[in-house]
C-alpha atoms as a PDB file:
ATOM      1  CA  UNK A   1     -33.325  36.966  -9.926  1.00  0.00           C
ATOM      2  CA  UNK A   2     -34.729  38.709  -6.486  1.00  0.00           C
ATOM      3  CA  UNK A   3     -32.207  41.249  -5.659  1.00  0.00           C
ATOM      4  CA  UNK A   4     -32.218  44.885  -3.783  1.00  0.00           C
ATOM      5  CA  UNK A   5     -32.682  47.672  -6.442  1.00  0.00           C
ATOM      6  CA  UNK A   6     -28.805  48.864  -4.857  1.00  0.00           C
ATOM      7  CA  UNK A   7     -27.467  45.538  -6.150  1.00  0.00           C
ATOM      8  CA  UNK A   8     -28.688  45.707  -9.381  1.00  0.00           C
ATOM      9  CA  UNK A   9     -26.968  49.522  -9.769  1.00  0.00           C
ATOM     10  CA  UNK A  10     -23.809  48.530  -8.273  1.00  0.00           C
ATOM     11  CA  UNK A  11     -23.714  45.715 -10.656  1.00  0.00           C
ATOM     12  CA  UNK A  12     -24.598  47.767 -13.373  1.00  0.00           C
ATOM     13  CA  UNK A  13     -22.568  49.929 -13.159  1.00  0.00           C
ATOM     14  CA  UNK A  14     -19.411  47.486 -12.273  1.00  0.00           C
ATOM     15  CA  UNK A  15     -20.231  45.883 -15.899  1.00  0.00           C
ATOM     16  CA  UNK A  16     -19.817  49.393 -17.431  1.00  0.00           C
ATOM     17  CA  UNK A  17     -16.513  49.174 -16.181  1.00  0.00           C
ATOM     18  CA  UNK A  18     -12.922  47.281 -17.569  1.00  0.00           C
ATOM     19  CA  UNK A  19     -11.325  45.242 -15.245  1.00  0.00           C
ATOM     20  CA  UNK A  20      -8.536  47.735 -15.306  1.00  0.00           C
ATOM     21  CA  UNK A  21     -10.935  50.640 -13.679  1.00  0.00           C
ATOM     22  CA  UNK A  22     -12.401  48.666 -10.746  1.00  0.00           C
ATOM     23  CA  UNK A  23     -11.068  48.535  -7.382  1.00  0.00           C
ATOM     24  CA  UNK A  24      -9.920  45.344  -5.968  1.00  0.00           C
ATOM     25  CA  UNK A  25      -8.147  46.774  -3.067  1.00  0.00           C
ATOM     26  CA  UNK A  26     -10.580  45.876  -0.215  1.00  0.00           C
ATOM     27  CA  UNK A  27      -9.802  42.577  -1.218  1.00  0.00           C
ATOM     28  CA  UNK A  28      -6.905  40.918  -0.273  1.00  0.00           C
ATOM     29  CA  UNK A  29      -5.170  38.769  -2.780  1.00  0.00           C
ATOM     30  CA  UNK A  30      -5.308  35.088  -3.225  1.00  0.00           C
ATOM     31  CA  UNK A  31      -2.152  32.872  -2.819  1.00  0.00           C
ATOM     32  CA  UNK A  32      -0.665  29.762  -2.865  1.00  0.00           C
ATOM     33  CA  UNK A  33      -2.439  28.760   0.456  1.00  0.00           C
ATOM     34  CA  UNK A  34      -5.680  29.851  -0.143  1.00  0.00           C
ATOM     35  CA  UNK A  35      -5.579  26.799  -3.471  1.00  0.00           C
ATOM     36  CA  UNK A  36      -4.131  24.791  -1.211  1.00  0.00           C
ATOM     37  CA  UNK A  37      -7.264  22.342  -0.201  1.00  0.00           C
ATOM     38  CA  UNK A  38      -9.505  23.845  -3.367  1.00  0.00           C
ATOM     39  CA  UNK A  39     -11.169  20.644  -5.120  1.00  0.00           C
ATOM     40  CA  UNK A  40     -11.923  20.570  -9.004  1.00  0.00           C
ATOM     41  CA  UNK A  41     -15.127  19.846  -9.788  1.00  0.00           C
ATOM     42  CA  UNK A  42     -16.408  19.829  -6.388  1.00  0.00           C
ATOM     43  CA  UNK A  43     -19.762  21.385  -7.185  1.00  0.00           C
ATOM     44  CA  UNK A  44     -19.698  19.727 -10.572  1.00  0.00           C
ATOM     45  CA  UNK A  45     -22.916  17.438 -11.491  1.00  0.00           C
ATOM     46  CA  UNK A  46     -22.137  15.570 -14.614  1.00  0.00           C
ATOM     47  CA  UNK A  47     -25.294  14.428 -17.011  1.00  0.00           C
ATOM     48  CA  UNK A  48     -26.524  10.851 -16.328  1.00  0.00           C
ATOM     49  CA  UNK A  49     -24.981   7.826 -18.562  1.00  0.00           C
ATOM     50  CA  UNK A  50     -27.141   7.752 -21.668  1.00  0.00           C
ATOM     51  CA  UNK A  51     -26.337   5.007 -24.143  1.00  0.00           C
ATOM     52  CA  UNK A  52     -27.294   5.488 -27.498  1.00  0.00           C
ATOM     53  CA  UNK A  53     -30.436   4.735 -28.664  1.00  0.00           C
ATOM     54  CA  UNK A  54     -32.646   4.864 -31.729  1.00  0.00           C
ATOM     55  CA  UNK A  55     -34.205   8.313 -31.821  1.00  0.00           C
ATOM     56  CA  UNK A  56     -37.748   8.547 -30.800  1.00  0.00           C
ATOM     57  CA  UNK A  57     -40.388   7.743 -32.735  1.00  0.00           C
ATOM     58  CA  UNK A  58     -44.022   8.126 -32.537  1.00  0.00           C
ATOM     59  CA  UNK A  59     -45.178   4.798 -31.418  1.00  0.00           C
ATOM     60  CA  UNK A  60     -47.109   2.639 -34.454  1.00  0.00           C
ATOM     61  CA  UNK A  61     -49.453   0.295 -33.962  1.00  0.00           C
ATOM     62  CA  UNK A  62     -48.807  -2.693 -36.344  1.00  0.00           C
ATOM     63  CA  UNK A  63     -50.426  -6.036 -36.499  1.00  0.00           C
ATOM     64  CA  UNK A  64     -53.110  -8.254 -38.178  1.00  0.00           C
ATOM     65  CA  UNK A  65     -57.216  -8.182 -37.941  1.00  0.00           C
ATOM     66  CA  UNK A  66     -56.688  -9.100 -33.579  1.00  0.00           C
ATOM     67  CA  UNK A  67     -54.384  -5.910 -33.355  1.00  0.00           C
ATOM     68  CA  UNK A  68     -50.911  -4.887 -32.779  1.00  0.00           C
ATOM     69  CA  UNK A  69     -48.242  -8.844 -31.315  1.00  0.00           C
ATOM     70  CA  UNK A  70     -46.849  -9.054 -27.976  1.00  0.00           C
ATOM     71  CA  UNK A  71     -43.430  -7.405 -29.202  1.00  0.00           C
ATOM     72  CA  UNK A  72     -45.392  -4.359 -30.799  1.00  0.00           C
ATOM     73  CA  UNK A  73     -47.382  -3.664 -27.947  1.00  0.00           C
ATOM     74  CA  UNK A  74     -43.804  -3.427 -25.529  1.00  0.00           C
ATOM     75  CA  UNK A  75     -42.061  -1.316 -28.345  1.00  0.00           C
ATOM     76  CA  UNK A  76     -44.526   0.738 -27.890  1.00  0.00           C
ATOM     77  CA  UNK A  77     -44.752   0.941 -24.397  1.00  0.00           C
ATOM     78  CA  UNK A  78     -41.341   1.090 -24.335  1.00  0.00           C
ATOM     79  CA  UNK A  79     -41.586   4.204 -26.891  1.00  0.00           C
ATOM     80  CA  UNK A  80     -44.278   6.086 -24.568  1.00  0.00           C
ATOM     81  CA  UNK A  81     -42.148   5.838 -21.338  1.00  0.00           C
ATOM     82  CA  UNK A  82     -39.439   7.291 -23.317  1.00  0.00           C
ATOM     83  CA  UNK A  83     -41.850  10.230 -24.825  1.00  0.00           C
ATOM     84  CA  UNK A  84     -42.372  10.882 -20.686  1.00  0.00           C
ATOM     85  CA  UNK A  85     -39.390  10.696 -19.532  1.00  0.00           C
ATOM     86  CA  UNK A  86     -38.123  13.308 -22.416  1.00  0.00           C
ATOM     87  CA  UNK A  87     -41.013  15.649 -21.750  1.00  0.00           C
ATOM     88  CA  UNK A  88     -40.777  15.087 -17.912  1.00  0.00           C
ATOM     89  CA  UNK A  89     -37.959  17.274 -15.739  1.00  0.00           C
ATOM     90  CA  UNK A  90     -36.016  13.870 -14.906  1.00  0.00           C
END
């Protein structure tokens, strides 16, 4: 993280420290009004719906002397989009 050298001492040195030795009185204390309007969650992002699924596989080509049938060639289609879209940032 890009921070000011002064930061990173303050904060250092604030870690040394139990919550018993620092000083909280420049800042004023929270009440009831101050939760009043807070949201849970707000900044929460939960993880996209994944069903369950087989785990991936390598994808096998399978077939007689013409090569892999239709429904071998979409499995493994179907197989290499997965192997990009669990390599890929998505």
């Amino acid at each position: 993280m890009n921070m000011p050298e002064s930061v990173r001492t303050e904060l250092a040195a604030l870690a040394g420290k139990s919550e018993d030795n620092i000083d909280f009185s420049d800042i004023p204390a929270t009440t009831e009004q101050d939760w009043r309007d807070a949201v849970r969650f707000k900044f929460h992002q939960p993880l996209r719906n994944i069903r369950a699924r087989p785990p991936l596989t390598p994808p096998v080509p399978e077939g007689g002397p013409d090569g892999p049938s239709g429904f071998v060639r979409f499995a493994t289609a179907i197989e290499r989009c997965r192997f990009e879209l669990a390599r890929s940032d998505f």
